[in-house]
PDB file of N, CA and C in Angstrom:
ATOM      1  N   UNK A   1      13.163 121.622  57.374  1.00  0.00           N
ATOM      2  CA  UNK A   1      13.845 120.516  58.060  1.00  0.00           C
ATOM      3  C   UNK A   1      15.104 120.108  57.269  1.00  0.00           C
ATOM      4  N   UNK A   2      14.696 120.469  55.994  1.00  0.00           N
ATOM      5  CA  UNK A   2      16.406 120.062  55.018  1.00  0.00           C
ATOM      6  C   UNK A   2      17.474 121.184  55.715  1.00  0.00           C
ATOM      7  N   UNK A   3      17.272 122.189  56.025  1.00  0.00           N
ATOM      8  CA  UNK A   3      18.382 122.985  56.565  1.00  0.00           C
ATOM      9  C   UNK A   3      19.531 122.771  57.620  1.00  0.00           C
ATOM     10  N   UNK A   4      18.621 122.084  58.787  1.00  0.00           N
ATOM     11  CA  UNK A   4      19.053 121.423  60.004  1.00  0.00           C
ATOM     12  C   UNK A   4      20.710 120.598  59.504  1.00  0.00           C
ATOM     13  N   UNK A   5      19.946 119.653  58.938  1.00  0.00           N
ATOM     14  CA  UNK A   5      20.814 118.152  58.530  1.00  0.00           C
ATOM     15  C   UNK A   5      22.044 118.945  57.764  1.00  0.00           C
ATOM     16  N   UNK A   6      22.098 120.032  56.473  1.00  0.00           N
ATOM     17  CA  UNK A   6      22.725 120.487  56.161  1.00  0.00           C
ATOM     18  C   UNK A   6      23.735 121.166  56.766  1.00  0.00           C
ATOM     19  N   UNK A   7      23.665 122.404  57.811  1.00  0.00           N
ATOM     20  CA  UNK A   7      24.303 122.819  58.257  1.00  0.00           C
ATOM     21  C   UNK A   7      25.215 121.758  59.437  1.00  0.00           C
ATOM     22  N   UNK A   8      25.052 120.416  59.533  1.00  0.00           N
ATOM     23  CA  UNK A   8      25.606 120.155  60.803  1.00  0.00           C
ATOM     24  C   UNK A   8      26.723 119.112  59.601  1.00  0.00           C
ATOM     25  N   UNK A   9      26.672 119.074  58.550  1.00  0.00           N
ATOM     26  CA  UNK A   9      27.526 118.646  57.816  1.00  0.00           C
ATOM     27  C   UNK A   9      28.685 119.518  57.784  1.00  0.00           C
ATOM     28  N   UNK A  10      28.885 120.439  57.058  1.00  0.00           N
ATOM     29  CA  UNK A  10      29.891 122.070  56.774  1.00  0.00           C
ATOM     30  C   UNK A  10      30.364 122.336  58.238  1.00  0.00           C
ATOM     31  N   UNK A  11      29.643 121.887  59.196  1.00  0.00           N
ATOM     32  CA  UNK A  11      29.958 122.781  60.285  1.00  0.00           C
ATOM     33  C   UNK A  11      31.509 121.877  61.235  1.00  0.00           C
ATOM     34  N   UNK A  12      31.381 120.707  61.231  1.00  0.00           N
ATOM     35  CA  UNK A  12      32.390 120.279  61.612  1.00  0.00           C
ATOM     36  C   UNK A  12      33.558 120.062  60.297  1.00  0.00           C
ATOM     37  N   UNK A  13      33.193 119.936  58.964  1.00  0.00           N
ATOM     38  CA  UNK A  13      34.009 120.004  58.060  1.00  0.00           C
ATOM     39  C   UNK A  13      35.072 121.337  57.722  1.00  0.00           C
ATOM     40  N   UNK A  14      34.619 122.633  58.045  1.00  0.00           N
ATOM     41  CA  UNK A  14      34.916 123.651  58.399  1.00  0.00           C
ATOM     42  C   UNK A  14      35.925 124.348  59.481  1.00  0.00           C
ATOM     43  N   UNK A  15      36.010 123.810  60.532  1.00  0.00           N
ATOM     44  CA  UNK A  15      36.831 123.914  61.647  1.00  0.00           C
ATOM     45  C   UNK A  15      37.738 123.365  61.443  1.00  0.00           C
ATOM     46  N   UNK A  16      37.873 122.338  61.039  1.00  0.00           N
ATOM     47  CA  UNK A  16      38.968 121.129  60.844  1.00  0.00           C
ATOM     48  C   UNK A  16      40.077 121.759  59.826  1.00  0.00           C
ATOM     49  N   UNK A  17      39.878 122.037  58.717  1.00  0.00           N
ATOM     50  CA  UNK A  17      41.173 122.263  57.873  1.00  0.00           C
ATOM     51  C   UNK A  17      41.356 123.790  57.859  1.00  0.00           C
ATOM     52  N   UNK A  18      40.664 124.650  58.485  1.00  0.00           N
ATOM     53  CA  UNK A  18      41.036 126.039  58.678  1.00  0.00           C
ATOM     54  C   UNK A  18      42.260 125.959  59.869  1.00  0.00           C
ATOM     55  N   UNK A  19      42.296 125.226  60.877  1.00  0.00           N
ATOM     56  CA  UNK A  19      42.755 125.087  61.822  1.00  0.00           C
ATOM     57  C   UNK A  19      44.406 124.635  61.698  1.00  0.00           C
ATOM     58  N   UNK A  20      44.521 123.644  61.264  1.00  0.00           N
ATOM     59  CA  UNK A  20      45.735 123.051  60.751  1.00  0.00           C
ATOM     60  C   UNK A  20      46.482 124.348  59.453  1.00  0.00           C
ATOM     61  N   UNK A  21      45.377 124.600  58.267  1.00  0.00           N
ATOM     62  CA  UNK A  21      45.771 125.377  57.470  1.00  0.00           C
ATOM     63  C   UNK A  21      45.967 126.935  57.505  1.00  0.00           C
ATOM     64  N   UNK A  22      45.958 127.384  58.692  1.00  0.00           N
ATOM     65  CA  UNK A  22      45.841 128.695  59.266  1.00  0.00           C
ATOM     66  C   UNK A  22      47.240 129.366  60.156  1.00  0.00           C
ATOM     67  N   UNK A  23      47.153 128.567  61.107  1.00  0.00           N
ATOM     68  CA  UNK A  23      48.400 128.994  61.918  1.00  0.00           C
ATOM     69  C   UNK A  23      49.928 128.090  61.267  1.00  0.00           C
ATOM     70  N   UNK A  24      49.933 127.325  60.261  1.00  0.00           N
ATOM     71  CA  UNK A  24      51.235 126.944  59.362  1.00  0.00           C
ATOM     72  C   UNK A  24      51.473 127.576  58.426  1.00  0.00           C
ATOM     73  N   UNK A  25      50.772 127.507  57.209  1.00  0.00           N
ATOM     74  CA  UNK A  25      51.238 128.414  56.105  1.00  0.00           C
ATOM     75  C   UNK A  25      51.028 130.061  56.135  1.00  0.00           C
ATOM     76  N   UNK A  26      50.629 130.628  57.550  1.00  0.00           N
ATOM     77  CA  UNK A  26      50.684 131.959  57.336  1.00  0.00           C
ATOM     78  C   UNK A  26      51.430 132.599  57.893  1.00  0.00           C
ATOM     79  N   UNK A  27      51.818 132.192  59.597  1.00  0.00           N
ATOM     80  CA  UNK A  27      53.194 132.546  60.079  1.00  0.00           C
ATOM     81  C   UNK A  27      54.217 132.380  59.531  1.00  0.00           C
ATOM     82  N   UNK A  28      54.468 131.142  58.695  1.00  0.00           N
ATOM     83  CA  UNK A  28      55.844 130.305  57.890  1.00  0.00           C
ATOM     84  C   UNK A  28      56.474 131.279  56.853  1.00  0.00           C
ATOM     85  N   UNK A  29      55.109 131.502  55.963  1.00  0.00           N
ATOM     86  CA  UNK A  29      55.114 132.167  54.704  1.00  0.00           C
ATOM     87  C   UNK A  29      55.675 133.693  54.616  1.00  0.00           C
ATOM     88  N   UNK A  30      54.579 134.198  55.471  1.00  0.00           N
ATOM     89  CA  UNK A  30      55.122 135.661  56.095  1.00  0.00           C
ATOM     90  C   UNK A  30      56.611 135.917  56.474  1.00  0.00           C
ATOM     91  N   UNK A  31      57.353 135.670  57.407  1.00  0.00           N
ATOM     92  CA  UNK A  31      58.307 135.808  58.440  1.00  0.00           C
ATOM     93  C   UNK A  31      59.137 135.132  57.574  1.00  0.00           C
ATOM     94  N   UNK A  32      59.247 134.590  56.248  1.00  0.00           N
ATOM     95  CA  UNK A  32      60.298 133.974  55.790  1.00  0.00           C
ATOM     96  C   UNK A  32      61.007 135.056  54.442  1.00  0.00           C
ATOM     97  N   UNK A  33      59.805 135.217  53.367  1.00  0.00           N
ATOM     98  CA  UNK A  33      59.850 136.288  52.526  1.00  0.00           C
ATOM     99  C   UNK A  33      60.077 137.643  53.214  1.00  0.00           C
ATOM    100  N   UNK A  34      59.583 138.105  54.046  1.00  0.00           N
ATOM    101  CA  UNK A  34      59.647 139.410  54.722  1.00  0.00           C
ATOM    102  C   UNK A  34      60.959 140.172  55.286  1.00  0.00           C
ATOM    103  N   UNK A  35      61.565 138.555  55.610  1.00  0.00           N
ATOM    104  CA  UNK A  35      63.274 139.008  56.123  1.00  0.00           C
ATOM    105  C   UNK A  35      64.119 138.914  55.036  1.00  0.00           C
ATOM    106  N   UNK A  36      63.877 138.506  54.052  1.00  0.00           N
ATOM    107  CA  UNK A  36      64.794 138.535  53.212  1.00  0.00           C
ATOM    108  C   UNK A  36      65.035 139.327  52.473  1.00  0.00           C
ATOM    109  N   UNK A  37      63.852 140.124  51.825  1.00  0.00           N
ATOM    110  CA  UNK A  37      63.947 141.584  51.325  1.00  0.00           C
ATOM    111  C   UNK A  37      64.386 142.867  52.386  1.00  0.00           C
ATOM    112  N   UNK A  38      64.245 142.229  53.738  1.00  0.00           N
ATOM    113  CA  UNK A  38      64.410 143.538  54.762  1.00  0.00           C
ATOM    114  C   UNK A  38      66.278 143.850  55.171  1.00  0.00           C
ATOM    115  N   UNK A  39      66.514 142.765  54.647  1.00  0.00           N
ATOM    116  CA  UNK A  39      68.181 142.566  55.194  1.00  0.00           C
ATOM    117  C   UNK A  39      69.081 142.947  53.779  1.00  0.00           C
ATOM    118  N   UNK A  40      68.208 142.720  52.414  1.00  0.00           N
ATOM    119  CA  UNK A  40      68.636 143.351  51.605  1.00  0.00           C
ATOM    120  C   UNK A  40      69.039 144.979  51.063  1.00  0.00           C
ATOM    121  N   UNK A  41      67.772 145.457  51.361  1.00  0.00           N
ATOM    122  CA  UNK A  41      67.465 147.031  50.997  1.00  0.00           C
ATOM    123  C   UNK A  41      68.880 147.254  51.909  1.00  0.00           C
ATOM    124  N   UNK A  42      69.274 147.289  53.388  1.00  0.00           N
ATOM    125  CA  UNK A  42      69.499 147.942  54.125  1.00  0.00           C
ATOM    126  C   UNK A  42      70.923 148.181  53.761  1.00  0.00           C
ATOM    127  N   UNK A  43      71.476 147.070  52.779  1.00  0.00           N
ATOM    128  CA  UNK A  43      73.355 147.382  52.410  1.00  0.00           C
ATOM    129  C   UNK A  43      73.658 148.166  51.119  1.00  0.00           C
ATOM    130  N   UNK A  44      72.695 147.829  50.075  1.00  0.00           N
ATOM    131  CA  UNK A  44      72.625 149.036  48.704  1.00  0.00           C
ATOM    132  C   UNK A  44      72.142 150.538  49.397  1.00  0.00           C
ATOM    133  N   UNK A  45      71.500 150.625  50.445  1.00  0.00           N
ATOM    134  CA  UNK A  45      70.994 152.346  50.673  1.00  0.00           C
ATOM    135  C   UNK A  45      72.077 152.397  51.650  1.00  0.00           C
ATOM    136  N   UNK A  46      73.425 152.187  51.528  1.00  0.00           N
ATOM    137  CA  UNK A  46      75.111 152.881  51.843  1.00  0.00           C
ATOM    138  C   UNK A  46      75.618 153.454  51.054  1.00  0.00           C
ATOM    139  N   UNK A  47      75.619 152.702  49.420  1.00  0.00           N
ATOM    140  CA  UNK A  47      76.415 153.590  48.820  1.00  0.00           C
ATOM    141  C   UNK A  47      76.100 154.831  48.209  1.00  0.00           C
ATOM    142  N   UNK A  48      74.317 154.953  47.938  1.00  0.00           N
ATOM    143  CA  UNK A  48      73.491 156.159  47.689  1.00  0.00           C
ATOM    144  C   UNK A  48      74.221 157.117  48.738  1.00  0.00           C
ATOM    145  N   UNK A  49      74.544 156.685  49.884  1.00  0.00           N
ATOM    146  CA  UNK A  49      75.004 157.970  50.465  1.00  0.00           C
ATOM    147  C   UNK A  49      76.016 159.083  50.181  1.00  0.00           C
ATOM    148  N   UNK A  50      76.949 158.074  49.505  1.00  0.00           N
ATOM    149  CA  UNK A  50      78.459 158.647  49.118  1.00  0.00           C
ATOM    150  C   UNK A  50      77.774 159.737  48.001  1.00  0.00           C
ATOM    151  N   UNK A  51      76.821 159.288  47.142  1.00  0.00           N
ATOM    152  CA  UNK A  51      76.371 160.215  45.795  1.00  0.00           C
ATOM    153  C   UNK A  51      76.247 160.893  46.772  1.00  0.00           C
ATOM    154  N   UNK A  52      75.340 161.441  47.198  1.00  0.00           N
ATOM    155  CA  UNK A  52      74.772 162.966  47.952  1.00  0.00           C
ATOM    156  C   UNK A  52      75.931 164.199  47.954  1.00  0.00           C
ATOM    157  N   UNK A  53      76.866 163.577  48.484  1.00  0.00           N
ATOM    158  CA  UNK A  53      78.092 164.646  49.119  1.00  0.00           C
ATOM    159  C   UNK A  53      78.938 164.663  47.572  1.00  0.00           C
ATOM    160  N   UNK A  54      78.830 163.839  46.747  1.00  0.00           N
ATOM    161  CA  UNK A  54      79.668 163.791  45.875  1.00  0.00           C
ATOM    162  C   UNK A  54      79.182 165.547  44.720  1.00  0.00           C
ATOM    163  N   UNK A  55      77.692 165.033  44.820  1.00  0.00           N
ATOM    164  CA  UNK A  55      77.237 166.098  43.641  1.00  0.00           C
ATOM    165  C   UNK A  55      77.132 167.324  44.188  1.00  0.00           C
ATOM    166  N   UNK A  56      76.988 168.094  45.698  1.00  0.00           N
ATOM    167  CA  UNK A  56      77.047 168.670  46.239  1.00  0.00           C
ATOM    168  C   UNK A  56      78.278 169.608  46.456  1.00  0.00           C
TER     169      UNK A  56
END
């Protein structure tokens, strides 16, 4: 009978801050760092090109 009472504590405590803390800091976090390294790489791998033909 101690089990009952227990689980109905966690169980609404549980839903509550996954909810709020789930769909903000993981879309935000992601999609912010992710573009910024992606817009970088793409202007330094131009001038690697010029080497190629140069040593060739």
């Amino acid at each position: 009978m101690s089990d009952i009472p227990y689980s109905d504590t966690p169980q609404p405590d549980i839903p509550v801050p996954p909810q709020p803390d789930w769909p903000a800091p993981v879309p935000e976090t992601e999609p912010e760092p992710d573009n910024e390294p992606d817009l970088r790489p793409p202007e330094p791998s131009e001038p690697p090109g010029d080497d190629v033909p140069k040593v060739g």
